[in-house]
N, C-alpha and C. Protein backbone atom coordinates (compact mmCIF):
# COMPACT_ATOMS: atom_id res chain seq x y z
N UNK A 1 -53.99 -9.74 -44.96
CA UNK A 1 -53.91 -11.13 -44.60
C UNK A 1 -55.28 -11.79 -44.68
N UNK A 2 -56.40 -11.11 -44.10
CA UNK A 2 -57.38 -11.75 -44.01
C UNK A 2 -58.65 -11.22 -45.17
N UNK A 3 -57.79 -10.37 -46.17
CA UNK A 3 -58.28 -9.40 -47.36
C UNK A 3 -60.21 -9.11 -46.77
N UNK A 4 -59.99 -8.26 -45.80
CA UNK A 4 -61.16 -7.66 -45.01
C UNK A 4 -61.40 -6.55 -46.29
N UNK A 5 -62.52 -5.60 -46.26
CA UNK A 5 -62.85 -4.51 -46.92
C UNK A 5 -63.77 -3.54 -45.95
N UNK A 6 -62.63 -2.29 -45.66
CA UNK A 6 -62.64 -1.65 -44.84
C UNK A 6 -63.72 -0.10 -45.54
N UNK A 7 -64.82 0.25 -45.03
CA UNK A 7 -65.58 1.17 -45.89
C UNK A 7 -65.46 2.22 -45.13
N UNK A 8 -64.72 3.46 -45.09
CA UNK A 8 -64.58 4.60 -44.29
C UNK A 8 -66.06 5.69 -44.98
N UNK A 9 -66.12 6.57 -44.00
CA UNK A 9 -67.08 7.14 -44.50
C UNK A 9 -66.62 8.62 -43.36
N UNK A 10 -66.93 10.07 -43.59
CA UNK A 10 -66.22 11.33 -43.47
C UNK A 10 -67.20 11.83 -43.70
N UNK A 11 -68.04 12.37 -42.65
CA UNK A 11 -69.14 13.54 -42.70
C UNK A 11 -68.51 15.32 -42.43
N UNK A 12 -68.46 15.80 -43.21
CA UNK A 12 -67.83 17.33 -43.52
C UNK A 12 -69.37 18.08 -43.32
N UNK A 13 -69.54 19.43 -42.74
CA UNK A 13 -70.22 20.16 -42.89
C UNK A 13 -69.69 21.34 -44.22
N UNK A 14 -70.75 21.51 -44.99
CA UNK A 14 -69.97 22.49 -46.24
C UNK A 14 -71.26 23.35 -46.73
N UNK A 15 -70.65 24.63 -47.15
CA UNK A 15 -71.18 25.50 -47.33
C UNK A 15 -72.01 25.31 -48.50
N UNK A 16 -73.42 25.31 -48.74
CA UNK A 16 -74.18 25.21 -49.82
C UNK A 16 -74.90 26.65 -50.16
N UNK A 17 -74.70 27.71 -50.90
CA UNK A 17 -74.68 29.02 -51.52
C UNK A 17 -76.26 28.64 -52.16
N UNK A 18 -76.65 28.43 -52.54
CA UNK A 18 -77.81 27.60 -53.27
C UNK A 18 -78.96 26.79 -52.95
N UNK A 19 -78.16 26.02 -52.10
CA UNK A 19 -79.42 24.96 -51.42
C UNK A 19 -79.65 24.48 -52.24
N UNK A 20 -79.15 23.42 -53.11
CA UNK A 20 -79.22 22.36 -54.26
C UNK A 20 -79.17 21.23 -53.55
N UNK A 21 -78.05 20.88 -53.12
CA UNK A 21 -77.95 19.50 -52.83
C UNK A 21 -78.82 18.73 -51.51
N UNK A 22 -79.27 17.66 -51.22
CA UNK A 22 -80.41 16.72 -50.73
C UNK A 22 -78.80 16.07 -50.01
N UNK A 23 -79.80 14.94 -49.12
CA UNK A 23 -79.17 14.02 -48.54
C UNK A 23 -79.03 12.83 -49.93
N UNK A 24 -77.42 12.76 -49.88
CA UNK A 24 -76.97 10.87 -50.43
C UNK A 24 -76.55 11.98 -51.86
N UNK A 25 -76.84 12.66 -52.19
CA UNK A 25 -75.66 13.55 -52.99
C UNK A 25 -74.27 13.39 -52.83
N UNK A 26 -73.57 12.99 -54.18
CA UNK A 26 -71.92 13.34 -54.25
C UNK A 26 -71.56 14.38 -54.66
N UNK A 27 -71.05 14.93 -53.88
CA UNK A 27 -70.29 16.28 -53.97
C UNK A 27 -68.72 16.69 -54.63
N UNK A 28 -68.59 17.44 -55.47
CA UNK A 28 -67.07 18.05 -55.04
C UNK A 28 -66.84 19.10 -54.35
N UNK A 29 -65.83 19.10 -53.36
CA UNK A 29 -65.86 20.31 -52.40
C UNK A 29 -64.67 21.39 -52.23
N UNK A 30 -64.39 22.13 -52.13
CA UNK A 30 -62.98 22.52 -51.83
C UNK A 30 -62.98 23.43 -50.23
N UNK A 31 -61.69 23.37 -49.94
CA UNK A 31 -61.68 23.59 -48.44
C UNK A 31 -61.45 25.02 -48.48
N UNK A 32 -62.14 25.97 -47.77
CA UNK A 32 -62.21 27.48 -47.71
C UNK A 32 -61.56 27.70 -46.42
N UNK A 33 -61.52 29.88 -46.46
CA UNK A 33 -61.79 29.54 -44.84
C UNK A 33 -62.89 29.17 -44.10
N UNK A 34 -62.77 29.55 -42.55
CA UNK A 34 -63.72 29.44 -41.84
C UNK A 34 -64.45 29.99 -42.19
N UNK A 35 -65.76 29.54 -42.29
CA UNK A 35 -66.90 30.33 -42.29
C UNK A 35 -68.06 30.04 -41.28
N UNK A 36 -68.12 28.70 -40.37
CA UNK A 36 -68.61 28.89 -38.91
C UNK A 36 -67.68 28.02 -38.02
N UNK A 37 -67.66 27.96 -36.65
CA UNK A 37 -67.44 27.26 -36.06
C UNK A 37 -66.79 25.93 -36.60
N UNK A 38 -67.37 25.24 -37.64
CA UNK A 38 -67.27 24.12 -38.00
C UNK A 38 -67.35 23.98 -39.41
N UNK A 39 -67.75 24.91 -39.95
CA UNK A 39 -67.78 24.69 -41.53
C UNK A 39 -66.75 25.50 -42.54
N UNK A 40 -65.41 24.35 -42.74
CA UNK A 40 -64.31 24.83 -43.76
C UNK A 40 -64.65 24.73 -45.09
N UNK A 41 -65.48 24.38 -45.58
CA UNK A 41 -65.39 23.67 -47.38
C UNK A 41 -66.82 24.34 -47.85
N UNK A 42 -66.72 24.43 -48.42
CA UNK A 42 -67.56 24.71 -49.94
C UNK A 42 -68.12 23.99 -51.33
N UNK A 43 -69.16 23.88 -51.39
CA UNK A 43 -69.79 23.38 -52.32
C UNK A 43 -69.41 23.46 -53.79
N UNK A 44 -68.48 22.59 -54.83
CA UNK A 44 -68.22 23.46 -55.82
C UNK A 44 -69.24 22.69 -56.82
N UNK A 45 -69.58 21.79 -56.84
CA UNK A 45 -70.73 21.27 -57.78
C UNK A 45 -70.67 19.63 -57.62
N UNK A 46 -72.07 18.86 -58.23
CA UNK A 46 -72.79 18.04 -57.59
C UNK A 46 -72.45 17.38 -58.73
N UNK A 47 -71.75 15.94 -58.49
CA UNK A 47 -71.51 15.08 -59.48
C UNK A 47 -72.05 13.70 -59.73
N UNK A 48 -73.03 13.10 -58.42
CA UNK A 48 -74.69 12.07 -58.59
C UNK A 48 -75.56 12.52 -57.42
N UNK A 49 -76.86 12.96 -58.37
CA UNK A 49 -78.04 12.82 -57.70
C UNK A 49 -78.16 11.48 -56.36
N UNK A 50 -78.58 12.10 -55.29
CA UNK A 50 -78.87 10.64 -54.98
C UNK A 50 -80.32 10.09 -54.83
């Protein structure tokens, strides 16, 4: 009605094997098991620098 633009944003903790990725990196991830407390997903590769 009032055509607002709503910007969600989803902070995931994810497993980085490597230590490649920086802050403001886009990620693809896929969801694993547990591997701590809090971290389900996995790093599968980095698709923009940020």
């Amino acid at each position: 009605m009032y055509r607002k633009v709503l910007r969600r944003v989803t902070k995931l903790k994810a497993h980085d094997e490597r230590s490649e990725c920086k802050v403001g990196d886009q990620v693809r991830m896929i969801e694993t098991r547990p591997l701590s407390k809090d971290k389900h997903w996995r790093v599968v590769e980095i698709l923009k620098r940020g």
